[in-house]
Protein backbone atom coordinates (compact mmCIF):
# COMPACT_ATOMS: atom_id res chain seq x y z
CA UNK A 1 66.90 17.85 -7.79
CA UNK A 2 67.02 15.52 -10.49
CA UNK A 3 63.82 16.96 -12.00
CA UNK A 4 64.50 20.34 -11.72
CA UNK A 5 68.09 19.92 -13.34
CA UNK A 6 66.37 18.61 -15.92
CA UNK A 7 64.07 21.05 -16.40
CA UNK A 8 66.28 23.96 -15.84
CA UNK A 9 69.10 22.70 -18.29
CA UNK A 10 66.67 22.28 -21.35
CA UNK A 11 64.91 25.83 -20.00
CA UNK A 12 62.82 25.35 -23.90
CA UNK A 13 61.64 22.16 -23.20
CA UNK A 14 57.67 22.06 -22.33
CA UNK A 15 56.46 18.38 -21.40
CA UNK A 16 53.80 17.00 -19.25
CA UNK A 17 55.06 16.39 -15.04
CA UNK A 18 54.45 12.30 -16.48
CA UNK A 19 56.75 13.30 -19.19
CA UNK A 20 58.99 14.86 -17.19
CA UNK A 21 58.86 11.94 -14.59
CA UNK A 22 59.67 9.50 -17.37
CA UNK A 23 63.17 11.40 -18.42
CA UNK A 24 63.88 11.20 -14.91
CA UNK A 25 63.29 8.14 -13.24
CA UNK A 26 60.79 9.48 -10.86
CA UNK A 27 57.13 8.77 -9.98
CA UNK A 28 54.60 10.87 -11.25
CA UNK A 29 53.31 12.04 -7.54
CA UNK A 30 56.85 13.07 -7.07
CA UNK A 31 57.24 14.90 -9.79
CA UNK A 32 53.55 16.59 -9.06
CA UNK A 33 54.83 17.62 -5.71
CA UNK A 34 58.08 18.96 -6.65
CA UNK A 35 56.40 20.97 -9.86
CA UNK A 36 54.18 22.23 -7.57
CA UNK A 37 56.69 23.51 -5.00
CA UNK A 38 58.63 24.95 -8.07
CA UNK A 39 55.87 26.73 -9.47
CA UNK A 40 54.88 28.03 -6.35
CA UNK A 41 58.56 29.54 -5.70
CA UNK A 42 58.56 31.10 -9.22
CA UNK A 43 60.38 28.59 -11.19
CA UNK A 44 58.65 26.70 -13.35
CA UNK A 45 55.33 28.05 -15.20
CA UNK A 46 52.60 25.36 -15.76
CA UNK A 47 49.61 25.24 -17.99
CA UNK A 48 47.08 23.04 -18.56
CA UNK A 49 46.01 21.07 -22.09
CA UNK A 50 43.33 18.74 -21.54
CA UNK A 51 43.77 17.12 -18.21
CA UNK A 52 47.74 17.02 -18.41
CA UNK A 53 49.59 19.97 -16.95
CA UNK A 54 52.46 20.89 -19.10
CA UNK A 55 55.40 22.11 -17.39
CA UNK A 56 57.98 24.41 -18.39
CA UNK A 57 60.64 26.49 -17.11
CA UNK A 58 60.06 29.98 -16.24
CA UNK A 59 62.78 32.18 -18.36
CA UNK A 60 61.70 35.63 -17.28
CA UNK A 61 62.43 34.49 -13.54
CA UNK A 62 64.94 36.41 -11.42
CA UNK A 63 65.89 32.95 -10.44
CA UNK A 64 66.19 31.05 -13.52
CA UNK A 65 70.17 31.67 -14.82
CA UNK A 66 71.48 31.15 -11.28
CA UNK A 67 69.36 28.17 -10.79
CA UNK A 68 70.38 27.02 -14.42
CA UNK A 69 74.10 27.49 -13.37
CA UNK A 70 74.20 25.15 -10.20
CA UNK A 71 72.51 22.96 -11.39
CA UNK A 72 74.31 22.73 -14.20
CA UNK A 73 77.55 22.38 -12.22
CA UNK A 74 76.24 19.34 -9.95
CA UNK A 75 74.00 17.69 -11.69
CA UNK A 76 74.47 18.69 -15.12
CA UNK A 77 76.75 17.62 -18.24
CA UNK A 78 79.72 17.10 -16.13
CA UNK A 79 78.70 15.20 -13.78
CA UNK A 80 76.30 12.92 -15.48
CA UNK A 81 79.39 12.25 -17.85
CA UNK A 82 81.64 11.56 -14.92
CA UNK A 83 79.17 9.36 -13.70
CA UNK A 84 78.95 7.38 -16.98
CA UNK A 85 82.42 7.30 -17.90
CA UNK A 86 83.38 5.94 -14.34
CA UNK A 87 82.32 2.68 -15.76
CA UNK A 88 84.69 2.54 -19.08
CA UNK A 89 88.49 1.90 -16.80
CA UNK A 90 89.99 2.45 -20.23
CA UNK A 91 89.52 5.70 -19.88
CA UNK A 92 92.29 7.71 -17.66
CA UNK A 93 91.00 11.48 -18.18
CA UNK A 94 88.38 13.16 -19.88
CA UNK A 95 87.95 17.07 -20.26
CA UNK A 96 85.12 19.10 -21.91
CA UNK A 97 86.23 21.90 -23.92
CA UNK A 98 85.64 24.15 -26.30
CA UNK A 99 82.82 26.99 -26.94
CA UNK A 100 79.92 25.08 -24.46
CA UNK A 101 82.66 24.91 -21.57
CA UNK A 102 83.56 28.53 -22.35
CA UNK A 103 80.41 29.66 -22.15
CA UNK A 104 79.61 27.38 -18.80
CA UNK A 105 82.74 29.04 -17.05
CA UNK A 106 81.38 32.34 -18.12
CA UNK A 107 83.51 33.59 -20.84
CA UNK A 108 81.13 35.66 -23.27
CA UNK A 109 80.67 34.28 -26.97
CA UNK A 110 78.32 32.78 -29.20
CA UNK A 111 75.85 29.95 -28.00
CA UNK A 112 77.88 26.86 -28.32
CA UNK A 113 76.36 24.39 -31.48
CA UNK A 114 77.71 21.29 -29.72
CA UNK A 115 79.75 20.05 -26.42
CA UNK A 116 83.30 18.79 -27.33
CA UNK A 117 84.36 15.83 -24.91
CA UNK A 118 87.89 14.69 -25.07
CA UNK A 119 88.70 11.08 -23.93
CA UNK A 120 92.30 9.91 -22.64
CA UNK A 121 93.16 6.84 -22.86
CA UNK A 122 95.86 4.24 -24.32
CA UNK A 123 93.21 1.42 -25.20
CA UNK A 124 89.88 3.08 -25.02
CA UNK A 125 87.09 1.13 -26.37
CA UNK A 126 85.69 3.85 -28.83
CA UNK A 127 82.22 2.23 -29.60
CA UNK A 128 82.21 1.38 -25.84
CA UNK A 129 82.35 4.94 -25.29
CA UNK A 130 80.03 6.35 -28.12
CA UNK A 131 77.72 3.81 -26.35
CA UNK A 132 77.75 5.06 -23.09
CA UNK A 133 77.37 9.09 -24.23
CA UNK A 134 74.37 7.73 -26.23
CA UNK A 135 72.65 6.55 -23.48
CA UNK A 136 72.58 9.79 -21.04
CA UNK A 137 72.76 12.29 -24.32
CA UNK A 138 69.26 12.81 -24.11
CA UNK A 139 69.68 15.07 -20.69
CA UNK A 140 72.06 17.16 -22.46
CA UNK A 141 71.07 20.80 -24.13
CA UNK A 142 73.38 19.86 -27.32
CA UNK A 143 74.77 17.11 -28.89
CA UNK A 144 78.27 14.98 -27.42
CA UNK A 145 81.29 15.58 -30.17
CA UNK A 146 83.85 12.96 -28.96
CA UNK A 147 87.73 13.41 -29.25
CA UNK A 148 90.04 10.87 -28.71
CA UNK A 149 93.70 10.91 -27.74
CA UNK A 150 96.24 8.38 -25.71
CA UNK A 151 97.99 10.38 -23.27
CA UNK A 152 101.09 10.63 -25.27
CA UNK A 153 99.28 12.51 -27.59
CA UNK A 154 97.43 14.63 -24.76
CA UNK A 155 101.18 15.31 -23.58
CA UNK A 156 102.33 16.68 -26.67
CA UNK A 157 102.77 20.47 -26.48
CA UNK A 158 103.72 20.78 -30.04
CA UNK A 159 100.60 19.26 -31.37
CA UNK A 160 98.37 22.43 -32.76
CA UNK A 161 95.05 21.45 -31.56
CA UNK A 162 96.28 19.93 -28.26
CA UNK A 163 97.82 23.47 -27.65
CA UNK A 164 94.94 25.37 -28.97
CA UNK A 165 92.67 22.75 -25.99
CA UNK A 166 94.95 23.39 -23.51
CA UNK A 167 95.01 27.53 -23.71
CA UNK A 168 91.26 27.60 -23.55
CA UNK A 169 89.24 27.15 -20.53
CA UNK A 170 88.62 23.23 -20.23
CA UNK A 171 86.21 21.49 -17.47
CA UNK A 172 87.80 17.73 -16.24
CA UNK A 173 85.55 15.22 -15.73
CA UNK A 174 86.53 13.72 -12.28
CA UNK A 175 86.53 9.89 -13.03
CA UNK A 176 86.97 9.05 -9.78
CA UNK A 177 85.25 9.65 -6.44
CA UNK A 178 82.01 11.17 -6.19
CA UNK A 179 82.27 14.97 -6.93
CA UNK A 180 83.05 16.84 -9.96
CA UNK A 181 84.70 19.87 -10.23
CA UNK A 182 84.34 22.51 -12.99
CA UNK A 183 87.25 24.86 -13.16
CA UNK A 184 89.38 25.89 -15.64
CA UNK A 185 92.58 25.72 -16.73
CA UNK A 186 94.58 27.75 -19.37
C-alpha cells in the first residue's frame, strides 16, 4: 500500500520499481510484484528503458482519482505527518489548512502551490519540528509551509488570520492513537 500511495500521490512521477522501492522502504521483488499486479489491474503504466522498467501512474485510468483520494486519506500527507509529529510531545494540535486541504476535502479552486501546517503548542521546539517535516517531505506532492501558534493564540477569535483558518475547511492531524481523520470544520 505503501508503494502505491506513493505512486498514486506524485501521479507525475516516473521512476524505476528499484527507485520506487528505495522511496519506500521496500525490496525490489516486492515492489516488482506489486507493480505488476497494479499494472495488470489498470493502474500503473510501465515501460521499459534499457533493462529497468520505469513505472508510472496511469492518469487516463477510470481508477486513478478515487485511488489517489484514499490513499491520500490513509496513507497520505495526514497521516504520515501524524505519524511524525507523534514524536515531538511539545506539540498539542496540529491542523492542515488552507488551499491543499480545500482542495483534498473537495472544495473546487486552483491547484494548491504549497500545504500550510499549523503547529499548537506552548513550547514547541521549532527547528525540532522543521526537522522532522524535512525528513518525510519528500513523499509529499508540494512543499510543508509551517505555522506556529501556542494555544492561546489558536484560542483567540479576534485574531484575523486565526479567524480566517478557522472558517475554512481545516484537516487535524490526530497526534494520538493510530488513525487519522480528515474532516472539516468551519
Amino acid at each position: 500500500m505503501r508503494l502505491l500511495a506513493a505512486m498514486c500521490l506524485n501521479p507525475g512521477a516516473s521512476h524505476s520499481v528499484s527507485e520506487w522501492a528505495a522511496i519506500v522502504g521496500v525490496g525490489t521483488s516486492l515492489a516488482a510484484r506489486e507493480v505488476s499486479l497494479a499494472e495488470n489491474a489498470g493502474i500503473l503504466r510501465v515501460h521499459r528503458v534499457g533493462t529497468s522498467k520505469i513505472v508510472t501512474v496511469d492518469q487516463d485510468s477510470p481508477f486513478s482519482e478515487a485511488l489517489r483520494q484514499l490513499l491520500m486519506g490513509t496513507f497520505g500527507v495526514p497521516q504520515i505527518l501524524a505519524e511524525t509529529l507523534r514524536s515531538i510531545p511539545e506539540v498539542e494540535q496540529a491542523y492542515l489548512f488552507g488551499s491543499w486541504a480545500a482542495r483534498l476535502l473537495g472544495e473546487d479552486g486552483l491547484p494548491p502551490n504549497d500545504i500550510d501546517l499549523m503547529i499548537i503548542g506552548s513550547s514547541v521546539d521549532r527547528d525540532r519540528v522543521y526537522e522532522a517535516v524535512d525528513r518525510v517531505s519528500h513523499q509529499f506532492p508540494h512543499a510543508i509551509q509551517i505555522v506556529f501558534r501556542t494555544p492561546e493564540q489558536w484560542a483567540d477569535v479576534d485574531d484575523s488570520f486565526i479567524g480566517t483558518v478557522r472558517s475554512r475547511p481545516i484537516i487535524p492531524i490526530v497526534l494520538s492513537g493510530s488513525e487519522t481523520e480528515a474532516v472539516s470544520r468551519r
